[in-house]
PDB file of N, CA and C in Angstrom:
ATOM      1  N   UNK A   1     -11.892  18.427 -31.664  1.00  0.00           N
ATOM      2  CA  UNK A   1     -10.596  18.875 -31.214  1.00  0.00           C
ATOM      3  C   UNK A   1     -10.698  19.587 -29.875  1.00  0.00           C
ATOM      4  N   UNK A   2     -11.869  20.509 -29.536  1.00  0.00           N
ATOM      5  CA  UNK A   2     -11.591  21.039 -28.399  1.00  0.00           C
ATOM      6  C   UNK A   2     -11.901  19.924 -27.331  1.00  0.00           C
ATOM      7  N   UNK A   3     -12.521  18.735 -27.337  1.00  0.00           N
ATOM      8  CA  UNK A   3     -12.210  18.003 -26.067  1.00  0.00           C
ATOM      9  C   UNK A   3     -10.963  17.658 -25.875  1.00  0.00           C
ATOM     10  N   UNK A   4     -10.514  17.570 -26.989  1.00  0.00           N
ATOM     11  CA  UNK A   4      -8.771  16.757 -26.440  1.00  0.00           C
ATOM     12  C   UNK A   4      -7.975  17.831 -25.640  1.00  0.00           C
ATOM     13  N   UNK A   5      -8.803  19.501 -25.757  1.00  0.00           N
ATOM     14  CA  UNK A   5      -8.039  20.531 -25.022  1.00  0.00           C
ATOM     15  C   UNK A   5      -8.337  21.107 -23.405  1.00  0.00           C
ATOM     16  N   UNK A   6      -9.520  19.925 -23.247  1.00  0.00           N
ATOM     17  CA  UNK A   6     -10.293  20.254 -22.195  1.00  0.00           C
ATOM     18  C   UNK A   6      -9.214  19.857 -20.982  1.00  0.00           C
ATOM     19  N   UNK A   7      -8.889  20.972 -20.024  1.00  0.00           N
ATOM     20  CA  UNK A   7      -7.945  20.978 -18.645  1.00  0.00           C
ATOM     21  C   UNK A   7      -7.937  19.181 -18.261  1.00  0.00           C
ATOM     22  N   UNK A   8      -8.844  19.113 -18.000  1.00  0.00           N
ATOM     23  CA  UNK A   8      -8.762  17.847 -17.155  1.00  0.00           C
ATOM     24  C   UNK A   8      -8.908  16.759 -17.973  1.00  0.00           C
ATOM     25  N   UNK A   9      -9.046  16.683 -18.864  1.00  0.00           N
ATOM     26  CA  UNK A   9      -8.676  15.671 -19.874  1.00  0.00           C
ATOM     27  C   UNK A   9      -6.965  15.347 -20.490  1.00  0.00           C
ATOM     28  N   UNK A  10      -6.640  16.717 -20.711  1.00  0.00           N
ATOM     29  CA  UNK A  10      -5.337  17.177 -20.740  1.00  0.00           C
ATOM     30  C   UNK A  10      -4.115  16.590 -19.551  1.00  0.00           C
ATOM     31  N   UNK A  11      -4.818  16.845 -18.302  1.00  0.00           N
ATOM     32  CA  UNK A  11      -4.052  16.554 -16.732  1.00  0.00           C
ATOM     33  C   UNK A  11      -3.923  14.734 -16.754  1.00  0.00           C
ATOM     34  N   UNK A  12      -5.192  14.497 -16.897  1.00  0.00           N
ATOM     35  CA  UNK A  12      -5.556  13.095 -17.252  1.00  0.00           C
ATOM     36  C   UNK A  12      -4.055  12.152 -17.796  1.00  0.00           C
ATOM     37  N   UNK A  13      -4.238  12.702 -19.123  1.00  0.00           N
ATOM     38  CA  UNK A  13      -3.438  12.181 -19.948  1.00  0.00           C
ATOM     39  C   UNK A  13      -1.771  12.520 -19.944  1.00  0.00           C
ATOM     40  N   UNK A  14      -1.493  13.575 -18.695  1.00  0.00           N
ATOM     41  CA  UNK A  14      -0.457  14.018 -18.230  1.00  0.00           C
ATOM     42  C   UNK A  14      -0.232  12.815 -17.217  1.00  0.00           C
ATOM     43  N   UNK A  15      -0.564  12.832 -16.201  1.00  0.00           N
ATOM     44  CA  UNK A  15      -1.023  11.757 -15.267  1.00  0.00           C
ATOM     45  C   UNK A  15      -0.726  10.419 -15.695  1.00  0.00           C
ATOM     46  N   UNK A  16      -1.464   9.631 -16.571  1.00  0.00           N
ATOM     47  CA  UNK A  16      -0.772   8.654 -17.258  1.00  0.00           C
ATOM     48  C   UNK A  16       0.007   7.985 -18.052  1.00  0.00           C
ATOM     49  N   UNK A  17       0.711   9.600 -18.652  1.00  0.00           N
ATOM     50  CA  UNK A  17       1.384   9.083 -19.362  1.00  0.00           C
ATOM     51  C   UNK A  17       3.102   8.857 -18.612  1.00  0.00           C
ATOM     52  N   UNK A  18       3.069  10.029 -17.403  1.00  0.00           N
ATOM     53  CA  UNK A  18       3.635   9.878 -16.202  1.00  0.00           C
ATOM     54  C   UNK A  18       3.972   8.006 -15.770  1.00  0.00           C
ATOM     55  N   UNK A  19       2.841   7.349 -15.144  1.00  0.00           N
ATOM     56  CA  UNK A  19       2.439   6.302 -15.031  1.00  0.00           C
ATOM     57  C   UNK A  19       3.379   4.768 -15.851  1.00  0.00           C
ATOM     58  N   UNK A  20       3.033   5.646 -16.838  1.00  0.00           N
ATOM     59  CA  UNK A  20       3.876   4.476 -17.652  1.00  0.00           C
ATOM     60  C   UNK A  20       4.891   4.357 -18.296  1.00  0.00           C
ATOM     61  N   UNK A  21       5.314   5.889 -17.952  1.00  0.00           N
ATOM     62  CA  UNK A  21       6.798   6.023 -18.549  1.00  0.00           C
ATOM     63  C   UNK A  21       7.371   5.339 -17.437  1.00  0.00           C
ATOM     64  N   UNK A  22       6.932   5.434 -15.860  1.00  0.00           N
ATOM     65  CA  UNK A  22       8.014   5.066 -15.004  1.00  0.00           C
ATOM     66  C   UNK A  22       7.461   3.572 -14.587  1.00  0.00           C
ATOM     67  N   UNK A  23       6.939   2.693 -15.491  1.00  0.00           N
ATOM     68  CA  UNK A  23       6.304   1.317 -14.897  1.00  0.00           C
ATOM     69  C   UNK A  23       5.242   1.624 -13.194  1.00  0.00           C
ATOM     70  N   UNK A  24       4.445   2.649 -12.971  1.00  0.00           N
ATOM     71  CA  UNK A  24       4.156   2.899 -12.069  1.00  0.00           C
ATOM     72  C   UNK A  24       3.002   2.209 -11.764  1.00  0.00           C
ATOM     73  N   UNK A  25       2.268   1.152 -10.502  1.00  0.00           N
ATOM     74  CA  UNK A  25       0.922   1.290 -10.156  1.00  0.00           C
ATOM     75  C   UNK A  25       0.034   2.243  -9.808  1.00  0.00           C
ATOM     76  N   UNK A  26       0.520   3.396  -9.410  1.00  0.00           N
ATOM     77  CA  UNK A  26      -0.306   4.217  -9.169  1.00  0.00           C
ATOM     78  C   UNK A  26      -0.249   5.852  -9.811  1.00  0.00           C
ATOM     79  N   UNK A  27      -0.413   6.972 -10.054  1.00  0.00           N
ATOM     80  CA  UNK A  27      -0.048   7.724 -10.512  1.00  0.00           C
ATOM     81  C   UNK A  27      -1.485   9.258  -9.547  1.00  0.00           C
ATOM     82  N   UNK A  28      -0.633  10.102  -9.122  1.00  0.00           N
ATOM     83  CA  UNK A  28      -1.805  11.429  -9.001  1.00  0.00           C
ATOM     84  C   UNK A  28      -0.592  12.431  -9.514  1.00  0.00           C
ATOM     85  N   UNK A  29      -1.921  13.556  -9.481  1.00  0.00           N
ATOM     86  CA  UNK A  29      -1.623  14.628  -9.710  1.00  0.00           C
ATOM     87  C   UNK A  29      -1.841  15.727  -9.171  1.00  0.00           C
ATOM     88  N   UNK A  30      -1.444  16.911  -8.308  1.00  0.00           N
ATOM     89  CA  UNK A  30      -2.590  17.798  -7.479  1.00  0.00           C
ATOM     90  C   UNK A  30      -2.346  19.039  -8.231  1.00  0.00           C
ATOM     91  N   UNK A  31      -3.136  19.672  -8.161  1.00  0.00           N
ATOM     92  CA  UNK A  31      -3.324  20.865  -8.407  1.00  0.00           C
ATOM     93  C   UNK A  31      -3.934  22.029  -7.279  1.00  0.00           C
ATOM     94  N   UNK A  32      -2.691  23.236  -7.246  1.00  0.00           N
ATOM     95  CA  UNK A  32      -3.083  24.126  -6.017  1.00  0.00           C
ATOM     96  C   UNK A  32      -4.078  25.067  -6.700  1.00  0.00           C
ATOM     97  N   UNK A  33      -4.731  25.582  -5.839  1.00  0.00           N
ATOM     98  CA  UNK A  33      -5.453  26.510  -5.905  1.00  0.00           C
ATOM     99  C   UNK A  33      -4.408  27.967  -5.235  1.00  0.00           C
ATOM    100  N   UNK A  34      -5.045  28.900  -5.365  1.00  0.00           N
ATOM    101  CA  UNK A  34      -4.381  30.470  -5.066  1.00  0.00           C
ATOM    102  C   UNK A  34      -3.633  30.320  -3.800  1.00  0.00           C
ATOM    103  N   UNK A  35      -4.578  29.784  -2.650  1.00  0.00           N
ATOM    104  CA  UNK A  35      -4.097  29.977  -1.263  1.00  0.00           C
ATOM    105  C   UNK A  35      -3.009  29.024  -1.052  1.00  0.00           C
ATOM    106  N   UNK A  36      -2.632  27.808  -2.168  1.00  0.00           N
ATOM    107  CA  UNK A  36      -1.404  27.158  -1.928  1.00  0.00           C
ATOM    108  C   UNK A  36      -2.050  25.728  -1.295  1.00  0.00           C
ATOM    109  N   UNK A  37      -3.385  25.642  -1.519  1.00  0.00           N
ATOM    110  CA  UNK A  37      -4.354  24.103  -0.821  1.00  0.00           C
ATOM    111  C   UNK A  37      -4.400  23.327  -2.346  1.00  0.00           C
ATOM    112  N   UNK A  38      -4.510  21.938  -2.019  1.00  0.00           N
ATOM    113  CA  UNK A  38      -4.587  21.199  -2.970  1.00  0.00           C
ATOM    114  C   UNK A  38      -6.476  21.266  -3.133  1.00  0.00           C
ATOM    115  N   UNK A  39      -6.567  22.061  -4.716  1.00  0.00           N
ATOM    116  CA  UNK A  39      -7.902  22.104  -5.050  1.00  0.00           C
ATOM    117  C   UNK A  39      -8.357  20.778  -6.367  1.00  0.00           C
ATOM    118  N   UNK A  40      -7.322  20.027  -6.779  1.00  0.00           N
ATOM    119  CA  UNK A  40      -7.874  18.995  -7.865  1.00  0.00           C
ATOM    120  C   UNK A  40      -6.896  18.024  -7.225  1.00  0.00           C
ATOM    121  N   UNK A  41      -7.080  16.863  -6.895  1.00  0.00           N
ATOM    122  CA  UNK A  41      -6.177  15.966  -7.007  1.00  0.00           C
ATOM    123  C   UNK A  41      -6.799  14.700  -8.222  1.00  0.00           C
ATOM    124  N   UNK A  42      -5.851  14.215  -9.200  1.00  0.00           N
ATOM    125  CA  UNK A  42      -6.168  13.513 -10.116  1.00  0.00           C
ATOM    126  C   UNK A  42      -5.318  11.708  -9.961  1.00  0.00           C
ATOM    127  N   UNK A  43      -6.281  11.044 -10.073  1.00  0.00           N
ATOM    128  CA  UNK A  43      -5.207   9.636  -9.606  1.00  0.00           C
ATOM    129  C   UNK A  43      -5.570   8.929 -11.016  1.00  0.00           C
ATOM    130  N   UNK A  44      -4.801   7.645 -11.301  1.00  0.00           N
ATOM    131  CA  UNK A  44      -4.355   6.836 -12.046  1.00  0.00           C
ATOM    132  C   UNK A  44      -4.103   5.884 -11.261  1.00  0.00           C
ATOM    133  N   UNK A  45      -4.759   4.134 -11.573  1.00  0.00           N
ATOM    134  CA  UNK A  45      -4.399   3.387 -11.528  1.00  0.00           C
ATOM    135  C   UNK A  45      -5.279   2.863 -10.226  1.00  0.00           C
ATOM    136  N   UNK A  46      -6.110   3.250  -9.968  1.00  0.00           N
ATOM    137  CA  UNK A  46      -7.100   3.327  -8.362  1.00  0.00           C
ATOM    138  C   UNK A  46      -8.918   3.462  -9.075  1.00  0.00           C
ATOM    139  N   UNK A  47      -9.547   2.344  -8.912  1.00  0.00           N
ATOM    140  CA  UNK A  47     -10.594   2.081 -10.009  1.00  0.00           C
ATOM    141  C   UNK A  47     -11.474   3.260  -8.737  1.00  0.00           C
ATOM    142  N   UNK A  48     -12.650   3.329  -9.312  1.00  0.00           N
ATOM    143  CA  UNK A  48     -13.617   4.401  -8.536  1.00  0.00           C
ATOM    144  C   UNK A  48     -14.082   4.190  -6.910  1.00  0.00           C
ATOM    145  N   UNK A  49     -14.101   2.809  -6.705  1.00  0.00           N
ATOM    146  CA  UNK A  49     -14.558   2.068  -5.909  1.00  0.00           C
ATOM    147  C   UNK A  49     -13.746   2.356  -4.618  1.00  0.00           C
ATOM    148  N   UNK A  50     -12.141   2.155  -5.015  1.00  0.00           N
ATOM    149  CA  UNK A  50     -10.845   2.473  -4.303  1.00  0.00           C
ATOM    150  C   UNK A  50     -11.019   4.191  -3.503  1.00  0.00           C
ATOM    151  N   UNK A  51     -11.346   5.233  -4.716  1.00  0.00           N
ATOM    152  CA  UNK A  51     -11.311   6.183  -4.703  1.00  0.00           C
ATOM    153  C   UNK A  51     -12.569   6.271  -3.356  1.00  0.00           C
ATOM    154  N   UNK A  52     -13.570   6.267  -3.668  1.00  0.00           N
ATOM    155  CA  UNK A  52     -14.509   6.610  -3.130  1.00  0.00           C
ATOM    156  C   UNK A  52     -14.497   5.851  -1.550  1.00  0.00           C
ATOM    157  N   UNK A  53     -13.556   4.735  -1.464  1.00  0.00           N
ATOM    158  CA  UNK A  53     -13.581   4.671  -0.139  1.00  0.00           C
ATOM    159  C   UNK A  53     -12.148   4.913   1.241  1.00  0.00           C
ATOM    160  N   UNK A  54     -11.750   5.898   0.067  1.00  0.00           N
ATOM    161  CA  UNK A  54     -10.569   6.538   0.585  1.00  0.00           C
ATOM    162  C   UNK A  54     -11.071   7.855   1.790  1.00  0.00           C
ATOM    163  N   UNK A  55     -10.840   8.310   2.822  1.00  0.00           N
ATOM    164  CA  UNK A  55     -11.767   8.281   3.797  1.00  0.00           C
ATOM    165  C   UNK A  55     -11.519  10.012   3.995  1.00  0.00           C
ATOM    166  N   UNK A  56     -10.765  10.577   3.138  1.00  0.00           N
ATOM    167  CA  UNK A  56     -10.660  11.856   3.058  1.00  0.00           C
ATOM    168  C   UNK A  56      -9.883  12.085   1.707  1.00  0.00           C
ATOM    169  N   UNK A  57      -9.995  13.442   1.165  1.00  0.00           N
ATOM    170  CA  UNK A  57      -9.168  14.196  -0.060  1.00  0.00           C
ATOM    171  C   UNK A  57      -8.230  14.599   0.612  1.00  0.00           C
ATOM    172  N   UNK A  58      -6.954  14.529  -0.229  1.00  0.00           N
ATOM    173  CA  UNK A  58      -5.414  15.165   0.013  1.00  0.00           C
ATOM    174  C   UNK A  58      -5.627  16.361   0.832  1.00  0.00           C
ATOM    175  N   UNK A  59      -5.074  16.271   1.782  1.00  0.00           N
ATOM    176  CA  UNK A  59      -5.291  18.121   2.222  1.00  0.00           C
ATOM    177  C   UNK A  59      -3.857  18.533   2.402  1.00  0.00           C
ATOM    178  N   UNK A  60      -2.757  18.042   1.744  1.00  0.00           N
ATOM    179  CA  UNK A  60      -1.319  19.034   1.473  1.00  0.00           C
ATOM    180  C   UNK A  60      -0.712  18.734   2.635  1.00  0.00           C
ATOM    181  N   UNK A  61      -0.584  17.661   3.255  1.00  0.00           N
ATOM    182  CA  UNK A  61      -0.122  17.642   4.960  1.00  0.00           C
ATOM    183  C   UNK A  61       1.203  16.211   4.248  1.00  0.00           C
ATOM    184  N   UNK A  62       2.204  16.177   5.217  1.00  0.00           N
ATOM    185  CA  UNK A  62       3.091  15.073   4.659  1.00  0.00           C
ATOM    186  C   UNK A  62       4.161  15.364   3.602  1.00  0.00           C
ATOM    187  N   UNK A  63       3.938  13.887   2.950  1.00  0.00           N
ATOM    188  CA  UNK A  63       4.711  14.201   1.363  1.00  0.00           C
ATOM    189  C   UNK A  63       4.621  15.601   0.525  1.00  0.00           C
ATOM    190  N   UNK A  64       3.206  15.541   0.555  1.00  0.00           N
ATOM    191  CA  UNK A  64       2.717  16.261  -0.323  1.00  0.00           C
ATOM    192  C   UNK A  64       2.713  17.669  -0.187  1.00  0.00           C
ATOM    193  N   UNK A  65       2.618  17.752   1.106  1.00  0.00           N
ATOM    194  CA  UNK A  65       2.587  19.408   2.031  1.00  0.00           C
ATOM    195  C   UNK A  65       4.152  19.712   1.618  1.00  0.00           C
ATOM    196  N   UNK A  66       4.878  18.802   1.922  1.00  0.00           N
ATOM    197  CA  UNK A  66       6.698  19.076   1.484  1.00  0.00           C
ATOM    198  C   UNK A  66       6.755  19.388  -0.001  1.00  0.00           C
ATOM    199  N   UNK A  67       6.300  18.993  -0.877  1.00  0.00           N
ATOM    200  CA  UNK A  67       6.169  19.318  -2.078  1.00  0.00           C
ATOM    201  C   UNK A  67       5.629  20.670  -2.437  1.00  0.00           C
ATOM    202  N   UNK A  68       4.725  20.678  -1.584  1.00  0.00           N
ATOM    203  CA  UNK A  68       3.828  22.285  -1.560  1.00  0.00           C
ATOM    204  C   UNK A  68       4.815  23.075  -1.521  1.00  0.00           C
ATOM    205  N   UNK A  69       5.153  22.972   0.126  1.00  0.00           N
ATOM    206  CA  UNK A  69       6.519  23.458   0.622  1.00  0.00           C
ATOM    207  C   UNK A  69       8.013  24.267  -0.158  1.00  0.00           C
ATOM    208  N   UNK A  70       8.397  22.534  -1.060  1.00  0.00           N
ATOM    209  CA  UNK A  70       9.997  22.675  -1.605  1.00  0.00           C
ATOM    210  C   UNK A  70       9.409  22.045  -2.467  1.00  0.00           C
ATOM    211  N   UNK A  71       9.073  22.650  -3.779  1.00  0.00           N
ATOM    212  CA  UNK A  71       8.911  22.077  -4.930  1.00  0.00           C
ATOM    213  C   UNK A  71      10.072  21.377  -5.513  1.00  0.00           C
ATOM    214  N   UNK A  72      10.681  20.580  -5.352  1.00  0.00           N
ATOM    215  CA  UNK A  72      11.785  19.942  -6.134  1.00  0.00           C
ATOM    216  C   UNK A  72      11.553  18.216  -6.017  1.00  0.00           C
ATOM    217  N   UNK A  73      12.012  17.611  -7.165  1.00  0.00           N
ATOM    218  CA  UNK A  73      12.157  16.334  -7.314  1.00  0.00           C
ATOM    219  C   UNK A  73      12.194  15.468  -6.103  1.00  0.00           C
ATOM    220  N   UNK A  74      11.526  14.364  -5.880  1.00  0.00           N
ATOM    221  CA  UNK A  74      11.898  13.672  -5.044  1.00  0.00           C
ATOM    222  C   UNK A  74      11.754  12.210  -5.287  1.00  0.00           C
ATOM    223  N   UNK A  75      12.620  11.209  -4.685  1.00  0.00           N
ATOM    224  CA  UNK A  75      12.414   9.327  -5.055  1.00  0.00           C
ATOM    225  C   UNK A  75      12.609   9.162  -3.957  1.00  0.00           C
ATOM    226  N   UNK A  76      11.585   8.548  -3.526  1.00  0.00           N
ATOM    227  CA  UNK A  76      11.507   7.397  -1.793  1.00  0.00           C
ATOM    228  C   UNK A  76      11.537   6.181  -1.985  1.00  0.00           C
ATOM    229  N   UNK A  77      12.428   5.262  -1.714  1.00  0.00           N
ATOM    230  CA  UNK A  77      12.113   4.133  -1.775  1.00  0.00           C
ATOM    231  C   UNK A  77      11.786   3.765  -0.287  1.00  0.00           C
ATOM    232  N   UNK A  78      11.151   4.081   0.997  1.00  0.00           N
ATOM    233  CA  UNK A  78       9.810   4.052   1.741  1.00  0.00           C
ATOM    234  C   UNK A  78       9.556   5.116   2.373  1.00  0.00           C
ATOM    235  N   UNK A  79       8.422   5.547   1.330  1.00  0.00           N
ATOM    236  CA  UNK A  79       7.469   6.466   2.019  1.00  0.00           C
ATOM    237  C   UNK A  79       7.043   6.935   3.013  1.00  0.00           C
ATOM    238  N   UNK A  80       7.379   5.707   4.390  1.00  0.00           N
ATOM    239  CA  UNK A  80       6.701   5.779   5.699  1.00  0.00           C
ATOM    240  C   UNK A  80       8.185   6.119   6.786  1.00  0.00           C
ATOM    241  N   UNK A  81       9.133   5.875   5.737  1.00  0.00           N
ATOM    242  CA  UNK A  81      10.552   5.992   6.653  1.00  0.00           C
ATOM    243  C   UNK A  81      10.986   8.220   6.586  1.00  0.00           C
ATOM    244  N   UNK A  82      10.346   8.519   5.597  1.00  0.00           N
ATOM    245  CA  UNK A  82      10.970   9.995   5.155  1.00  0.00           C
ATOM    246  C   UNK A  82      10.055  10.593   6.628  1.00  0.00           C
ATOM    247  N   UNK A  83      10.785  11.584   7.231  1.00  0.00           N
ATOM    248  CA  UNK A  83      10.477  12.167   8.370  1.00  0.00           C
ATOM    249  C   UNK A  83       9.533  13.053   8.021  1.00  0.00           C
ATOM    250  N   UNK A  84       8.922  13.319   7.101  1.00  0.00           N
ATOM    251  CA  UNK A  84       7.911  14.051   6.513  1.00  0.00           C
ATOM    252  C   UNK A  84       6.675  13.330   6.486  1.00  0.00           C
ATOM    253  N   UNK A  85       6.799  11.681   6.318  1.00  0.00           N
ATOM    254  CA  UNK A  85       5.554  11.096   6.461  1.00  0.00           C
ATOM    255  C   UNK A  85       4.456  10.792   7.422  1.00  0.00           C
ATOM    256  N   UNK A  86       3.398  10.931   6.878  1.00  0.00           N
ATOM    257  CA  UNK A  86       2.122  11.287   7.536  1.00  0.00           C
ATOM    258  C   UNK A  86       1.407   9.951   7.382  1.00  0.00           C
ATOM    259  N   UNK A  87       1.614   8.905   6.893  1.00  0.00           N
ATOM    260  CA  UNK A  87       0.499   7.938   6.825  1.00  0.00           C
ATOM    261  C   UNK A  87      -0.167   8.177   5.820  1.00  0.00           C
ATOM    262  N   UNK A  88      -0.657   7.506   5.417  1.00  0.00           N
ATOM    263  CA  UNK A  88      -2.125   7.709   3.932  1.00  0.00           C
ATOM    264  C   UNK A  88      -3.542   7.664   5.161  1.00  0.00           C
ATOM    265  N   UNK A  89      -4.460   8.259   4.521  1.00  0.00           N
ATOM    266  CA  UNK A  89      -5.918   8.202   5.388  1.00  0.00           C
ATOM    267  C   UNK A  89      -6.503   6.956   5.231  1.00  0.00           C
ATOM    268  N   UNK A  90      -7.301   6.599   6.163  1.00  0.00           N
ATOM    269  CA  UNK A  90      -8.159   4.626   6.099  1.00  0.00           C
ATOM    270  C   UNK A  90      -8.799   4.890   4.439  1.00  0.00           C
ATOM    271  N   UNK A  91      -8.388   3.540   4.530  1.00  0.00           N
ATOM    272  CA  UNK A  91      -8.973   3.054   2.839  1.00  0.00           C
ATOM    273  C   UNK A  91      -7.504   3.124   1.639  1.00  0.00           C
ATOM    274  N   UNK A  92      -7.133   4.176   1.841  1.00  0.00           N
ATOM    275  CA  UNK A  92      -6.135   4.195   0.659  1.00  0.00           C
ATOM    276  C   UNK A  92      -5.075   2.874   0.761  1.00  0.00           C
ATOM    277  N   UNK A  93      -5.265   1.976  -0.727  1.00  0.00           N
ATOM    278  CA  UNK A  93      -4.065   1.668  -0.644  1.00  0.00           C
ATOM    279  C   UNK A  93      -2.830   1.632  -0.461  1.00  0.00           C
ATOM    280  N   UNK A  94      -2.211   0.325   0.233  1.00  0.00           N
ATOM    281  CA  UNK A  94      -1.021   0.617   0.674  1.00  0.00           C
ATOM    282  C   UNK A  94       0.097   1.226  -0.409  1.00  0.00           C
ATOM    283  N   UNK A  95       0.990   1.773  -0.443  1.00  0.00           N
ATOM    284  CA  UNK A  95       2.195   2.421  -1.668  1.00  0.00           C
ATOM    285  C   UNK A  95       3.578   2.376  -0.608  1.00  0.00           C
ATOM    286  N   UNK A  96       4.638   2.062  -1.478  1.00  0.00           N
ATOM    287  CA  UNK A  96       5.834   2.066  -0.745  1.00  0.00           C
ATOM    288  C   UNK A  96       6.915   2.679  -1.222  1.00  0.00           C
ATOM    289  N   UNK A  97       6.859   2.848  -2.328  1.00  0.00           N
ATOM    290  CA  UNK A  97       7.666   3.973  -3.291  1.00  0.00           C
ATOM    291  C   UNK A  97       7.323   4.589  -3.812  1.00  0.00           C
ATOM    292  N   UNK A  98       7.858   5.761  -4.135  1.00  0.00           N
ATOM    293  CA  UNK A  98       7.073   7.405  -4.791  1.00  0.00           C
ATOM    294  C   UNK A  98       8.421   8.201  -5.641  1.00  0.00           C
ATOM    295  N   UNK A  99       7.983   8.590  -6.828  1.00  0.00           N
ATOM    296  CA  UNK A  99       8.563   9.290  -7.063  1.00  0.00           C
ATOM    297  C   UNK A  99       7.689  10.454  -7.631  1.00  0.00           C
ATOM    298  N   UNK A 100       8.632  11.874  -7.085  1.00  0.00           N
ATOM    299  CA  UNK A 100       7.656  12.725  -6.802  1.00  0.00           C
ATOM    300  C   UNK A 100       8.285  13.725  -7.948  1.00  0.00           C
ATOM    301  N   UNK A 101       7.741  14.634  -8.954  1.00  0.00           N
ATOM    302  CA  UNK A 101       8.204  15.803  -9.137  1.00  0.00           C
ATOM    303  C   UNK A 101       6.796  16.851  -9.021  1.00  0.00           C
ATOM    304  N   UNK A 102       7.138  18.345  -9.305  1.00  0.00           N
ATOM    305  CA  UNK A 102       6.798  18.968  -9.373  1.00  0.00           C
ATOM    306  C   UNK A 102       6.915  19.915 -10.784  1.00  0.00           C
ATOM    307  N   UNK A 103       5.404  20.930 -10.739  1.00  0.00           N
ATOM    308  CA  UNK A 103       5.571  21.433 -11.998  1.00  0.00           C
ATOM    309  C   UNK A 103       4.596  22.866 -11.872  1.00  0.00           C
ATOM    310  N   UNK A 104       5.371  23.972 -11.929  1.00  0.00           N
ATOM    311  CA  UNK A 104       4.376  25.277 -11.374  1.00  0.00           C
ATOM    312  C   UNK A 104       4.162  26.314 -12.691  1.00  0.00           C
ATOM    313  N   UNK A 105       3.255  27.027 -12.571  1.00  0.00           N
ATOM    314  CA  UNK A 105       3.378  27.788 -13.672  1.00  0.00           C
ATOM    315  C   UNK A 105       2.796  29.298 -13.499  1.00  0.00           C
ATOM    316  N   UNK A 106       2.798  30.298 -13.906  1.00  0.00           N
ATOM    317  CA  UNK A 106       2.583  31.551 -13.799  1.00  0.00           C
ATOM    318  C   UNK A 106       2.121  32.417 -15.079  1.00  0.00           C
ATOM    319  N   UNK A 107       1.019  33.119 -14.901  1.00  0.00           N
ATOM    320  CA  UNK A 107       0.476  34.085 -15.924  1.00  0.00           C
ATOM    321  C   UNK A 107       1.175  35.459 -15.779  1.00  0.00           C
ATOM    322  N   UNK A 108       1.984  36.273 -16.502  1.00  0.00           N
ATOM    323  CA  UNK A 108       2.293  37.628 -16.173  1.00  0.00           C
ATOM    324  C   UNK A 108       1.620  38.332 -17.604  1.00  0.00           C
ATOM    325  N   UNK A 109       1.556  39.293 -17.488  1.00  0.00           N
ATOM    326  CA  UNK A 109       0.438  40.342 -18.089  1.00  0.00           C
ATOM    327  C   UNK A 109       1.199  41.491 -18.059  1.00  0.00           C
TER     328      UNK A 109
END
């Protein structure tokens, strides 16, 4: 039982289940760290091979930096047309629609 509770197994299965609720090819997930930088990004649907010759990690710039930004919902139907877009880095597959949400959370004590 405690693997099925393990964080990133957990994100995993957040991630895809994302994926296929919305008929998606591709699916990530990021996760910030303190300073507000993307410290985990998690993908779906991109075999290792893909991954590994993607020519840099997310660094929060673009789409994604806007998300950082204004956490709220978003649907593009093209990605490269929203005045926020940055291009994907060499290697990453091409994508032309996104739908984006967000999801934050807080410890108080």
């Amino acid at each position: 039982m405690g693997s099925d509770l393990d964080l990133d197994v957990v994100l995993r299965r957040i991630t895809e289940s994302a994926v296929t609720l919305v008929d998606a090819q591709y699916g990530a997930l990021g996760v910030l760290g303190e300073e507000g930088k993307i410290r985990q990004f998690i993908t779906v649907g991109m075999d290792e091979d893909t991954v590994r010759g993607i020519s840099h990690y997310p660094e929060g710039q673009g789409i994604l930096g806007l998300l950082i930004r204004k956490p709220e919902p978003l649907r593009l139907a093209e990605l490269g047309r929203h005045p926020d877009s940055v291009g994907f880095p060499e290697g990453h597959p091409p994508m032309t629609t996104c739908a984006c949400a967000t999801r934050s959370s807080a410890t108080c004590t």
